[in-house]
Structures are given as C-alpha cells and as structure tokens.
N, C-alpha and C. Protein backbone atom coordinates (compact mmCIF):
# COMPACT_ATOMS: atom_id res chain seq x y z
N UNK A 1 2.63 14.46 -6.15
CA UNK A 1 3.90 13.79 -6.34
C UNK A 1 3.92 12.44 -5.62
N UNK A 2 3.66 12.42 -4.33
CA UNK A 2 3.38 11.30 -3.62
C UNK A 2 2.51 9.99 -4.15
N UNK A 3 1.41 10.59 -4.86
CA UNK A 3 0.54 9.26 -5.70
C UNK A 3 1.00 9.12 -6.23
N UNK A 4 1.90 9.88 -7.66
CA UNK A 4 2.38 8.82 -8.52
C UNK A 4 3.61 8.19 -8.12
N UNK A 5 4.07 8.46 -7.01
CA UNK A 5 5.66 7.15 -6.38
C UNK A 5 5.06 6.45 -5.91
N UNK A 6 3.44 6.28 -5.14
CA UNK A 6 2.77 5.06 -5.00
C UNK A 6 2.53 4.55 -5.76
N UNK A 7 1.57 5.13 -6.96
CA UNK A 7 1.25 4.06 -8.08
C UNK A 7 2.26 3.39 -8.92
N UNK A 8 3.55 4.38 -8.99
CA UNK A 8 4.73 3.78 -9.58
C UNK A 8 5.24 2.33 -8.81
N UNK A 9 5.16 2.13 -7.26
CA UNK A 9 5.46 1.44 -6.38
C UNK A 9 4.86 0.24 -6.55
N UNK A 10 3.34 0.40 -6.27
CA UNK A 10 2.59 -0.68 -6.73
C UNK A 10 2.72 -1.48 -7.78
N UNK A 11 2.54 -0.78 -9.09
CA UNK A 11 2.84 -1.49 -10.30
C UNK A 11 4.43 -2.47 -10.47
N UNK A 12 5.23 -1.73 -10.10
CA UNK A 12 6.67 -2.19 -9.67
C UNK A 12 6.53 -4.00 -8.74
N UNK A 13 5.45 -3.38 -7.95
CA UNK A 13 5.36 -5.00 -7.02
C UNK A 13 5.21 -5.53 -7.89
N UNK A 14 4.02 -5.39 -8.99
CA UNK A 14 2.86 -6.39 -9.33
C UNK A 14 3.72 -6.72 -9.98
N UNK A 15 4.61 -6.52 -10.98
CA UNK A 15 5.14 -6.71 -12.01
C UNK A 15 5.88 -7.78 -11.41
N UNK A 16 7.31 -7.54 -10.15
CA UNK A 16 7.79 -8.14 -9.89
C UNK A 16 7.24 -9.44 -9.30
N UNK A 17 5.85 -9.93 -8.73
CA UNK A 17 5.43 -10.28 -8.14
C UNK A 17 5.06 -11.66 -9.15
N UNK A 18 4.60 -10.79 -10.02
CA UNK A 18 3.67 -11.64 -11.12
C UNK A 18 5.12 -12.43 -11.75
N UNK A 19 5.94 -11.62 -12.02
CA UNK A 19 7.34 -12.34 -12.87
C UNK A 19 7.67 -13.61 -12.04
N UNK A 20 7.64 -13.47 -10.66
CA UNK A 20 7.76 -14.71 -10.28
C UNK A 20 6.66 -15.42 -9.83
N UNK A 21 5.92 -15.63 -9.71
CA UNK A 21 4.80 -16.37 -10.29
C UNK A 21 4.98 -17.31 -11.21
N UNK A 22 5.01 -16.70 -12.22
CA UNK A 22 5.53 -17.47 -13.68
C UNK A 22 7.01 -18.29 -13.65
N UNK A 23 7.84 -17.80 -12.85
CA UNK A 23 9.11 -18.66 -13.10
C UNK A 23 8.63 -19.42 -11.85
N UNK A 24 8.17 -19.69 -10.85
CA UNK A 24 7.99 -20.28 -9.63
C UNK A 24 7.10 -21.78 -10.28
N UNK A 25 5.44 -21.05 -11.19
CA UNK A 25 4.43 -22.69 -11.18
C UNK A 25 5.07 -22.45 -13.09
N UNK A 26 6.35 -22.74 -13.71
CA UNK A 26 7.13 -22.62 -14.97
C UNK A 26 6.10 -23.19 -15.76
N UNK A 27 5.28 -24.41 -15.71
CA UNK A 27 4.68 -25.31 -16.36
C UNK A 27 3.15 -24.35 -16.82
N UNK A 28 2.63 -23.53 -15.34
CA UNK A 28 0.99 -23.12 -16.08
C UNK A 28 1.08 -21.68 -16.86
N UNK A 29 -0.09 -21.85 -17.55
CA UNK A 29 -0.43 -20.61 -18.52
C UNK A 29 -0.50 -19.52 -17.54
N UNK A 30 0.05 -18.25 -18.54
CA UNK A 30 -1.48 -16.74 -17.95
C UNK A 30 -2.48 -17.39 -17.21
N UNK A 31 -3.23 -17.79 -18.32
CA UNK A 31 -4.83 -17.86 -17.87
C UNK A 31 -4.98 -18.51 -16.67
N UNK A 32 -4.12 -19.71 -16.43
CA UNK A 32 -4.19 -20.48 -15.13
C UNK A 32 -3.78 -19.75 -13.95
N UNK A 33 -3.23 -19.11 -13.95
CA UNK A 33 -2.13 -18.26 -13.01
C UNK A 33 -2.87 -16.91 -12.71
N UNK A 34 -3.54 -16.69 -13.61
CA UNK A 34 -4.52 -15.33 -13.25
C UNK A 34 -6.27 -15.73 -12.30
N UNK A 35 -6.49 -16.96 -12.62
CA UNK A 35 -7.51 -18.19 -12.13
C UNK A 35 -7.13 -18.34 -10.76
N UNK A 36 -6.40 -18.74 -10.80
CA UNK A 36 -5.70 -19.30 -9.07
C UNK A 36 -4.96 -18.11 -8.48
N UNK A 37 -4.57 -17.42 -8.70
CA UNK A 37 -3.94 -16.21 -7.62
C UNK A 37 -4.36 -15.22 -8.02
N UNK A 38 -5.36 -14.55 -8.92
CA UNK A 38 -5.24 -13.06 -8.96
C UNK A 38 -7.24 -12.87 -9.00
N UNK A 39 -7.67 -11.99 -8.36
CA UNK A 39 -9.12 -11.78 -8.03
C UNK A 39 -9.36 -10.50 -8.48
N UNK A 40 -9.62 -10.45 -9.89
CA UNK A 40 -9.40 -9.00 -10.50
C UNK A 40 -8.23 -8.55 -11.57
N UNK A 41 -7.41 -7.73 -10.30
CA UNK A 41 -5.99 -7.03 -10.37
C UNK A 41 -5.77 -7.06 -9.18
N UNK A 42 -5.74 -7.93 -8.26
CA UNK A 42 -5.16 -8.04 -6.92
C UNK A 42 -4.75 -9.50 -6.94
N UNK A 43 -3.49 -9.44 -6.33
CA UNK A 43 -2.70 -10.81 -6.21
C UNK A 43 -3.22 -11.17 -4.88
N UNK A 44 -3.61 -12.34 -4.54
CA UNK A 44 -4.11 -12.83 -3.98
C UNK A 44 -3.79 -14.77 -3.59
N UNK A 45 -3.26 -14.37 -2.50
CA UNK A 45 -2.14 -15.99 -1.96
C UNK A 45 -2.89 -16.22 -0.41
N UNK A 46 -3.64 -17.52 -0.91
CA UNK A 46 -3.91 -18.13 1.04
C UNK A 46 -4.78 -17.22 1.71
N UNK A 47 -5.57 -15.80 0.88
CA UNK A 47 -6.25 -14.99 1.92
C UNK A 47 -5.35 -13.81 2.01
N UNK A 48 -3.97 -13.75 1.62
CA UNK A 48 -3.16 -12.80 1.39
C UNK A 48 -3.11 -11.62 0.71
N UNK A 49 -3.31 -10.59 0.39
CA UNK A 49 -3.92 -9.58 -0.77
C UNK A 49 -2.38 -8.80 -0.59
N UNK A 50 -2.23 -8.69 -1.75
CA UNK A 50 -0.79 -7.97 -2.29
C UNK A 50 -1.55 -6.49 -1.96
N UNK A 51 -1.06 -5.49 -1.15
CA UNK A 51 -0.66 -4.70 -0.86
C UNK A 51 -0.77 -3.19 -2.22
N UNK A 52 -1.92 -2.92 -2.59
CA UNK A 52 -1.33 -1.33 -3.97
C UNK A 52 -0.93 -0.64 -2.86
N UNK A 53 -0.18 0.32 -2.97
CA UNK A 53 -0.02 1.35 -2.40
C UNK A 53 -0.80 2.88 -2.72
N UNK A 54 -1.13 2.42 -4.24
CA UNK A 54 -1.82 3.86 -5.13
C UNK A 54 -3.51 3.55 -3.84
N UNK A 55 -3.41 2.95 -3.38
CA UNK A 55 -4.72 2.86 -2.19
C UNK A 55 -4.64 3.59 -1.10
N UNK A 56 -3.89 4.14 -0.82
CA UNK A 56 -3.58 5.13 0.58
C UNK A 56 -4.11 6.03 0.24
N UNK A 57 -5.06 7.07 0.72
CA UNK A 57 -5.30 8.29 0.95
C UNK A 57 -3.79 9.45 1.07
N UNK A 58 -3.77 9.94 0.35
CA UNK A 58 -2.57 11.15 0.56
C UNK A 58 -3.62 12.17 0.97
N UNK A 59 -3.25 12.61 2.03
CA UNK A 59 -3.72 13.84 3.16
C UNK A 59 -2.87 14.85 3.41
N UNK A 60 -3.22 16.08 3.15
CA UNK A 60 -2.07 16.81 3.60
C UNK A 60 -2.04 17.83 4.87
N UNK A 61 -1.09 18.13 5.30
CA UNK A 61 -0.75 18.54 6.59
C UNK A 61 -1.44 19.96 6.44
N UNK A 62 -2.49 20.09 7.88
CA UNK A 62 -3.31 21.56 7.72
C UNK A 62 -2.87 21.79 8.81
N UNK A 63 -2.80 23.23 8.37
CA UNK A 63 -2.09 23.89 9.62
C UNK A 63 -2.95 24.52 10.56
N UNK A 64 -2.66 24.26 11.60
CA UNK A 64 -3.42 24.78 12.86
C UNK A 64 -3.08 25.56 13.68
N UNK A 65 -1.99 26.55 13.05
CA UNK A 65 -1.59 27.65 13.92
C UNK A 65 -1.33 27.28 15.30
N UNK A 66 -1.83 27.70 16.91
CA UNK A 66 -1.38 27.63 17.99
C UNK A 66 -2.20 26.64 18.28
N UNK A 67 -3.41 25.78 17.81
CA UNK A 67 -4.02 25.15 18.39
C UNK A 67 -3.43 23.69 18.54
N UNK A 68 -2.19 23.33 17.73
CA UNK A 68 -1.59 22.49 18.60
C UNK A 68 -0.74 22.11 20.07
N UNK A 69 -0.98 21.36 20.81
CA UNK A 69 -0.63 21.53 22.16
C UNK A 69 0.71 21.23 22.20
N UNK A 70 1.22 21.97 23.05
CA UNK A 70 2.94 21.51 23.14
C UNK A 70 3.14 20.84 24.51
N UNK A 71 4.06 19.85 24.68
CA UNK A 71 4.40 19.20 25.80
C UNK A 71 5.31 20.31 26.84
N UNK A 72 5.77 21.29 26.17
CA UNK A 72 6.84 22.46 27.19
C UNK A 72 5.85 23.38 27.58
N UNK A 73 4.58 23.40 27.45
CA UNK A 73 3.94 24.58 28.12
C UNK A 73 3.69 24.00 29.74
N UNK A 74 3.75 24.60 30.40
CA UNK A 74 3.09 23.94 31.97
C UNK A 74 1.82 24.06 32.10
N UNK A 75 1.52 23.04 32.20
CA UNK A 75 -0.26 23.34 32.92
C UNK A 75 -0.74 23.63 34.89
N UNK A 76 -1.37 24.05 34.53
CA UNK A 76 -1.70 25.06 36.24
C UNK A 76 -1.95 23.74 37.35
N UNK A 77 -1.27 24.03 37.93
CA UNK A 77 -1.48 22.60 39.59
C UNK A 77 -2.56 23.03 40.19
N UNK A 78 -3.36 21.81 40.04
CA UNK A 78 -4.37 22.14 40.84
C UNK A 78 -4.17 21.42 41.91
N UNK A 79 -4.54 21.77 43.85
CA UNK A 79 -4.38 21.09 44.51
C UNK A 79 -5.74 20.83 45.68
C-alpha cells in the first residue's frame, strides 16, 4: 500500500513540476526543456535531482519479541 502512495506521490511531483516548467521558460519546446532539465526521467536543476519517492525502500517492522531494550528496566550498579 505504501509504494503505490509513493509512486502515486512522485508522479504527482513530476507532473506538477514539469507543468511549471513549461509555463515558467513559455517560449521553449518539450524537446528543449527535456535537454536542459531532465537526465532521463529525473528533473534535474543546478545539480538538484527532484526527489521519486517510489525510491525508498519500504521495510517492514520485524518483530523482536523481548529483545528490544526498554529504558524502564534498571540496570545493576556496579560500584
């Protein structure tokens, strides 16, 4: 569920991203505009790389029973 609200997310940027693009340099083509800012399918400004989100690793939470440590247990004083 989580990947596709990322990949939904991502695409959502690009789209919005790219739309202004086009109303921002009004005068150049696609082709020019895909030439100068985009390296692939990555938007790409100054060294800047637009952000997919469908790129995150989704990991899911394994459970470790007691072997996580709790801050309320006391540990033994040593002196």
């Amino acid at each position: 569920m989580s990947k596709a609200t990322y990949s939904y997310l991502g695409s959502f940027a690009w789209r919005r991203v790219t739309s202004w693009l086009r109303r921002r340099h009004h005068g150049m083509s696609w082709k020019t505009l895909r030439r100068r800012f985009m390296h692939g399918s990555d938007i790409t400004i100054d060294g800047v790389t637009l952000l997919m989100p469908a790129t995150i690793t989704v990991s899911r939470y394994r459970y470790r029973g007691a072997k996580i440590p709790t801050p309320w247990t006391p540990t033994p004083a040593t002196s």
